[in-house]
N, C-alpha and C. Protein backbone atom coordinates (compact mmCIF):
# COMPACT_ATOMS: atom_id res chain seq x y z
N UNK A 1 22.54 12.95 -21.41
CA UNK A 1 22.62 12.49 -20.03
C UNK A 1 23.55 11.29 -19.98
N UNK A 2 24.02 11.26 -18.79
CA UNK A 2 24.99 9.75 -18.99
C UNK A 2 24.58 8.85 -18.09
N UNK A 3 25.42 7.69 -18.07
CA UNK A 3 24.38 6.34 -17.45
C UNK A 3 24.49 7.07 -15.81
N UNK A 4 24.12 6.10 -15.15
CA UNK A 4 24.15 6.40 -13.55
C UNK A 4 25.28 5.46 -13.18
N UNK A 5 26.22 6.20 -12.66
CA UNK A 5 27.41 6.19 -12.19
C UNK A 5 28.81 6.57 -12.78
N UNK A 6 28.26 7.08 -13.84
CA UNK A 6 28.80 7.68 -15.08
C UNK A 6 30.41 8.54 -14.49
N UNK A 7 31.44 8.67 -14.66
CA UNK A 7 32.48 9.14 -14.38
C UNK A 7 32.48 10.13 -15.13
N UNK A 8 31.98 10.46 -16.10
CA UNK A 8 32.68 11.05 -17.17
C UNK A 8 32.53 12.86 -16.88
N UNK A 9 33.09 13.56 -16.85
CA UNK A 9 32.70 15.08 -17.03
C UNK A 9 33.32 15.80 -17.90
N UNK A 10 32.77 17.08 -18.02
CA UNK A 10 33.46 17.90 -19.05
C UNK A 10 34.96 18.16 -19.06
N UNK A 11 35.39 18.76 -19.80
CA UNK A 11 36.61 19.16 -20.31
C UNK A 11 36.72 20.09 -19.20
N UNK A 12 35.70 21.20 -19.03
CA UNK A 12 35.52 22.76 -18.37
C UNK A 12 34.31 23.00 -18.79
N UNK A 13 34.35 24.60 -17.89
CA UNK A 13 33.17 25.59 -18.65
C UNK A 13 33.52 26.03 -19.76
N UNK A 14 32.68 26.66 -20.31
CA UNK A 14 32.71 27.34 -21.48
C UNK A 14 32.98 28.88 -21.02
N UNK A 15 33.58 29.61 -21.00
CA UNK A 15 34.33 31.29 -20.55
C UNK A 15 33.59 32.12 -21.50
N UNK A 16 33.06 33.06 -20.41
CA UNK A 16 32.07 34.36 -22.07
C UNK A 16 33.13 35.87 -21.02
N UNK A 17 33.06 36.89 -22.06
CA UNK A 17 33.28 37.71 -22.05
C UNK A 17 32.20 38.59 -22.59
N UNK A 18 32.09 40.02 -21.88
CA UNK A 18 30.85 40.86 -22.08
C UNK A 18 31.62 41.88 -22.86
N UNK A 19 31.09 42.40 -24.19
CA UNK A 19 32.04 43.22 -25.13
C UNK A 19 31.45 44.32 -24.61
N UNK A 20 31.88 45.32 -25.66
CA UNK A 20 31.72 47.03 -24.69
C UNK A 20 29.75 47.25 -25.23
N UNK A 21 29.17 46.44 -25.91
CA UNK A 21 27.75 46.79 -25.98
C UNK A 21 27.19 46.25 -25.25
N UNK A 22 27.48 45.43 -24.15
CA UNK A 22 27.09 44.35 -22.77
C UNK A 22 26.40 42.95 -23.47
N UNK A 23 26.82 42.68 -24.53
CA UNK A 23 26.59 41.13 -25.16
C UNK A 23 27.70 40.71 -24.65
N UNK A 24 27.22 39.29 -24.48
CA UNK A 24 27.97 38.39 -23.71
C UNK A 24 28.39 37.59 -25.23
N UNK A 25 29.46 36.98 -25.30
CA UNK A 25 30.48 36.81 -26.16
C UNK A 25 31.20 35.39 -25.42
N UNK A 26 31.16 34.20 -26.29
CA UNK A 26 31.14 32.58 -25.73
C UNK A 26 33.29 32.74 -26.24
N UNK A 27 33.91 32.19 -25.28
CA UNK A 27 35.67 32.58 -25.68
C UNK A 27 35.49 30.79 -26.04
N UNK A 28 36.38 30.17 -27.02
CA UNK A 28 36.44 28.85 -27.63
C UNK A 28 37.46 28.85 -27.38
N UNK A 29 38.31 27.53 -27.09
CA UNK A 29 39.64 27.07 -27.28
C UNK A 29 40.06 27.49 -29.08
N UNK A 30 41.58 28.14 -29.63
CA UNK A 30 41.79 28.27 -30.45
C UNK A 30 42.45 27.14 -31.00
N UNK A 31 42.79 26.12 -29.93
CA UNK A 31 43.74 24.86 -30.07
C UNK A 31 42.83 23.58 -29.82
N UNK A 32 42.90 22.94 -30.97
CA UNK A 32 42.44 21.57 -30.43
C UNK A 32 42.81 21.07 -29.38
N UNK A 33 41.98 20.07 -29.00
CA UNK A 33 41.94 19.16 -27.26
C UNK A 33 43.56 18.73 -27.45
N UNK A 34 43.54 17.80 -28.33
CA UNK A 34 45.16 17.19 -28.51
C UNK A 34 46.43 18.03 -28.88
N UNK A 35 45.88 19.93 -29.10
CA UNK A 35 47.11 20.88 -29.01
C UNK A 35 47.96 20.87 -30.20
N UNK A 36 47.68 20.08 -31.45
CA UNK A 36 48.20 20.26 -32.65
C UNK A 36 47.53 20.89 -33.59
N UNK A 37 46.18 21.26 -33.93
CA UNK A 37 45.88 22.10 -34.80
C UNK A 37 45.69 23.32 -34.30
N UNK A 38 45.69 24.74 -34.87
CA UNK A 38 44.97 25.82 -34.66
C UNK A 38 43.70 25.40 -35.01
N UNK A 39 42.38 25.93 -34.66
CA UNK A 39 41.38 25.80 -35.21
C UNK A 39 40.93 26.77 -36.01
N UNK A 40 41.80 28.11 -36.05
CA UNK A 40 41.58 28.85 -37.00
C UNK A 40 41.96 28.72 -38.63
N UNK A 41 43.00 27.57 -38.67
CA UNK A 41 43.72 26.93 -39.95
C UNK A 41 42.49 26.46 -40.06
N UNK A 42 42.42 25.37 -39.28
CA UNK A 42 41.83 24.26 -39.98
C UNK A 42 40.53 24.08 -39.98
N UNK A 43 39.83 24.84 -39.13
CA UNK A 43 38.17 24.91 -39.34
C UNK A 43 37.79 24.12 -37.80
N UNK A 44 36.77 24.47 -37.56
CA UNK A 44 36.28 23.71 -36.62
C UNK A 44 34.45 23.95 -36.96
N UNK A 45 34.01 22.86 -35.44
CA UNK A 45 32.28 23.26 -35.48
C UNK A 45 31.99 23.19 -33.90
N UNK A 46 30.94 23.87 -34.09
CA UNK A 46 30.23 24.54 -31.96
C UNK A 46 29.43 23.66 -32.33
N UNK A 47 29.15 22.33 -31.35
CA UNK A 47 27.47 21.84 -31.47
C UNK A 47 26.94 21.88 -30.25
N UNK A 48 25.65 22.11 -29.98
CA UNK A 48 24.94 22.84 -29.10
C UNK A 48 24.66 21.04 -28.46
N UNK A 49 24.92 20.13 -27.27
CA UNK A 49 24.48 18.80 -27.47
C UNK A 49 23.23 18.75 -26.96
N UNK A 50 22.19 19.35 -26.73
CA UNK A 50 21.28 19.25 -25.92
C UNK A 50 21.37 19.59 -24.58
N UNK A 51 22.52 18.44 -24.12
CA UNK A 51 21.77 18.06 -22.18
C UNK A 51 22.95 19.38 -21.74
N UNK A 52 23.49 20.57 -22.33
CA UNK A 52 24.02 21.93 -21.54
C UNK A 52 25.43 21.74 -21.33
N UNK A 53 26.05 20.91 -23.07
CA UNK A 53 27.75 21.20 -23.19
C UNK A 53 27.38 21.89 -24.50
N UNK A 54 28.63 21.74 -25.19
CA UNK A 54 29.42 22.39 -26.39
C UNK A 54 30.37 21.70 -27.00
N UNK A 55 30.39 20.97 -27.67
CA UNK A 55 31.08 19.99 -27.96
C UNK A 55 32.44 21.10 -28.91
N UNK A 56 33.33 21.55 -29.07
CA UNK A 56 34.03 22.31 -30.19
C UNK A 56 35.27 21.20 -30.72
N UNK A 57 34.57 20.88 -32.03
CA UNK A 57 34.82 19.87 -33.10
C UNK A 57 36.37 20.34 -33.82
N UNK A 58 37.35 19.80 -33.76
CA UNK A 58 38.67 20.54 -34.54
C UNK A 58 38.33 19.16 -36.24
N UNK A 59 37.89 20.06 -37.12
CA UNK A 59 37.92 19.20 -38.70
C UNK A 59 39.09 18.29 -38.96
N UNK A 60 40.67 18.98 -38.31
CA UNK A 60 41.00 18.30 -39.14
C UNK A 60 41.08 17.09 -37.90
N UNK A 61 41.14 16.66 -36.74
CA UNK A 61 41.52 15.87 -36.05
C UNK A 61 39.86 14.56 -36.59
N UNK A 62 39.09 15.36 -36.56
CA UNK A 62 37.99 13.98 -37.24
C UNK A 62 38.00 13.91 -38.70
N UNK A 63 39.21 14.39 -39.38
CA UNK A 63 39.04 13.57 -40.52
C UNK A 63 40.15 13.13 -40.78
N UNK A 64 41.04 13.01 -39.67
CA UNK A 64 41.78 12.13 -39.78
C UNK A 64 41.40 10.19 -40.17
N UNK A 65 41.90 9.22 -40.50
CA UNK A 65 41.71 8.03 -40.81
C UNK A 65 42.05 6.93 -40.16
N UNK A 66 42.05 6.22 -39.35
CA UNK A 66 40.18 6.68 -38.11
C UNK A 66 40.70 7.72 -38.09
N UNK A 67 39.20 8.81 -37.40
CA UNK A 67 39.26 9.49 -36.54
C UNK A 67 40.44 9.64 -35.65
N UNK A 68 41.04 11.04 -35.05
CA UNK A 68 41.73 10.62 -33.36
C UNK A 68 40.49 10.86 -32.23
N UNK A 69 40.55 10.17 -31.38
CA UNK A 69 39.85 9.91 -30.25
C UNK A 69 39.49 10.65 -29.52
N UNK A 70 40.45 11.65 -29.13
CA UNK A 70 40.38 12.96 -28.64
C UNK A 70 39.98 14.27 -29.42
N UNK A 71 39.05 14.02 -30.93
CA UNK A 71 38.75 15.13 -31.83
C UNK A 71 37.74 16.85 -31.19
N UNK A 72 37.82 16.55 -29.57
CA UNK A 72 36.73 18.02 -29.61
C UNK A 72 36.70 17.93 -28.00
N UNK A 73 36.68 19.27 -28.20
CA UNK A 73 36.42 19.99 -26.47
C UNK A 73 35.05 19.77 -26.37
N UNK A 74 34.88 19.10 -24.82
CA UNK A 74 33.49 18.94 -24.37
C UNK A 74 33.58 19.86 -23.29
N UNK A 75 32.45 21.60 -23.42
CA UNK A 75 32.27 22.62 -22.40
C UNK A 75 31.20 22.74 -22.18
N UNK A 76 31.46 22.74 -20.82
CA UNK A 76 29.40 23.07 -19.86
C UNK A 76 28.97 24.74 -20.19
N UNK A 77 28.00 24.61 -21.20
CA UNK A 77 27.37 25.68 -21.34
C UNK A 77 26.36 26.13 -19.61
N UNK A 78 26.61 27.80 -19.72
CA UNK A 78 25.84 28.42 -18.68
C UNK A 78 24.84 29.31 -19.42
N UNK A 79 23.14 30.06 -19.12
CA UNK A 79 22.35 30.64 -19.40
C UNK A 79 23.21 31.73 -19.58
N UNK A 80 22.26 32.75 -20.20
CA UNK A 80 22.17 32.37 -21.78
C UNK A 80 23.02 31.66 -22.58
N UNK A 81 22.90 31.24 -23.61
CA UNK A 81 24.11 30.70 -24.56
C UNK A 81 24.11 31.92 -25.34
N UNK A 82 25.57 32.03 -25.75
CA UNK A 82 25.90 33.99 -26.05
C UNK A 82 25.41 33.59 -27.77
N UNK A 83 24.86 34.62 -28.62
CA UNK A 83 24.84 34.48 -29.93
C UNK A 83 25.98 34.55 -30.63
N UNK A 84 27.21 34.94 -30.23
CA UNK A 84 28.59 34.57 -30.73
C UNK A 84 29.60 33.98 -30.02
N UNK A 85 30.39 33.92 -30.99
CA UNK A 85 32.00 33.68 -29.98
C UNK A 85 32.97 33.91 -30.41
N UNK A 86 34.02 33.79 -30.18
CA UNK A 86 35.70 33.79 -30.97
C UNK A 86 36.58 33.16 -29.94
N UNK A 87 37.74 33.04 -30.84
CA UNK A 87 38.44 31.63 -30.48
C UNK A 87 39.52 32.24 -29.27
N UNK A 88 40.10 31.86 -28.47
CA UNK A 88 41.09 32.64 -27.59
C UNK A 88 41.69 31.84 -26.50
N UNK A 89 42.78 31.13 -27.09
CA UNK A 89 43.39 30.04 -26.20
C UNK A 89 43.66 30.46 -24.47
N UNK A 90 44.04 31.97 -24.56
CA UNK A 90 44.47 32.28 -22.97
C UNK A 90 43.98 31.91 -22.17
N UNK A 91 42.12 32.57 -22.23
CA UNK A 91 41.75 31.45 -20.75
C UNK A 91 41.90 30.04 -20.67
N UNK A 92 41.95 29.51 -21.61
CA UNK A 92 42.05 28.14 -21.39
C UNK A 92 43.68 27.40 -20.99
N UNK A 93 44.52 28.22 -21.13
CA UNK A 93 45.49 27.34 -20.35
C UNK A 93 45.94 27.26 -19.02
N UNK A 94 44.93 27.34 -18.04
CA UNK A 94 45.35 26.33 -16.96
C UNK A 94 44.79 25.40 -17.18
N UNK A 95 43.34 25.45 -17.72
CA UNK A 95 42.80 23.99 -17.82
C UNK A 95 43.91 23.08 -18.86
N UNK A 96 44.47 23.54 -20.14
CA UNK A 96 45.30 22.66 -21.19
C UNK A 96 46.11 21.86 -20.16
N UNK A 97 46.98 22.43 -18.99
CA UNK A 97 48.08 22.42 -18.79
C UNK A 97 47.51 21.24 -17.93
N UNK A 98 46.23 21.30 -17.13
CA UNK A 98 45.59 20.29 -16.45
C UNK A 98 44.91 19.03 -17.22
N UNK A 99 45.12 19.29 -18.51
CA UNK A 99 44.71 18.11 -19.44
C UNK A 99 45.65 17.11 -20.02
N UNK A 100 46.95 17.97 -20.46
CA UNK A 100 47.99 17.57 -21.17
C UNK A 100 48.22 16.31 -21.23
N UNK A 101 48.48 15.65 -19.61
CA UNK A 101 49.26 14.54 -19.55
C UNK A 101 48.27 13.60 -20.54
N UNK A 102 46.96 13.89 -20.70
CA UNK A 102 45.80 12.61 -20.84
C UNK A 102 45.56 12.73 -22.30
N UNK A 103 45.71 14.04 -23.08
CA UNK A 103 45.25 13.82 -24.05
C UNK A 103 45.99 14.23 -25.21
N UNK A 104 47.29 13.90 -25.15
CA UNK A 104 48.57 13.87 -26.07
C UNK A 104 48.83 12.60 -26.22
């Protein structure tokens, strides 16, 4: 939860797709927030945060030295949360293109 008056919101939703057995299927950014790693190179992690995001962690941007600031997509999970996902930059670029200026 965030304080009260809190500015802050997500990145986006989180985008599911229903495969041909009608499981719903969670789509991930394939590109880190900051647009330089694949996350399929370099690894990433889904953390579930409790209060109904998704935090998607790019490895190598938090192990960078510091950290970079911008290391992970914050997405508003919707009911159900799907038991899988895979990575698939397409839906996500109008939102990138609406992020760019802020987090390069």
């Amino acid at each position: 939860m965030d304080a009260p008056g809190s500015r802050w919101t997500p990145h986006g939703d989180l985008l599911y797709r229903t495969d041909r057995h009608g499981t719903r299927v969670g789509i991930l950014p394939a590109t880190c927030l900051r647009g330089e790693h694949s996350l399929h190179a370099v690894g990433y992690r889904a953390i579930e945060t409790g209060d109904g995001h998704l935090r998607v962690v790019c490895q190598a941007c938090v192990s960078q030295t510091p950290p970079y600031p911008d290391n992970y997509w914050t997405l508003r999970l919707t009911e159900p949360t799907p038991a899988r996902a895979e990575l698939d930059d397409a839906p996500y670029q109008p939102l990138r293109h609406q992020l760019a200026p802020t987090t390069r």
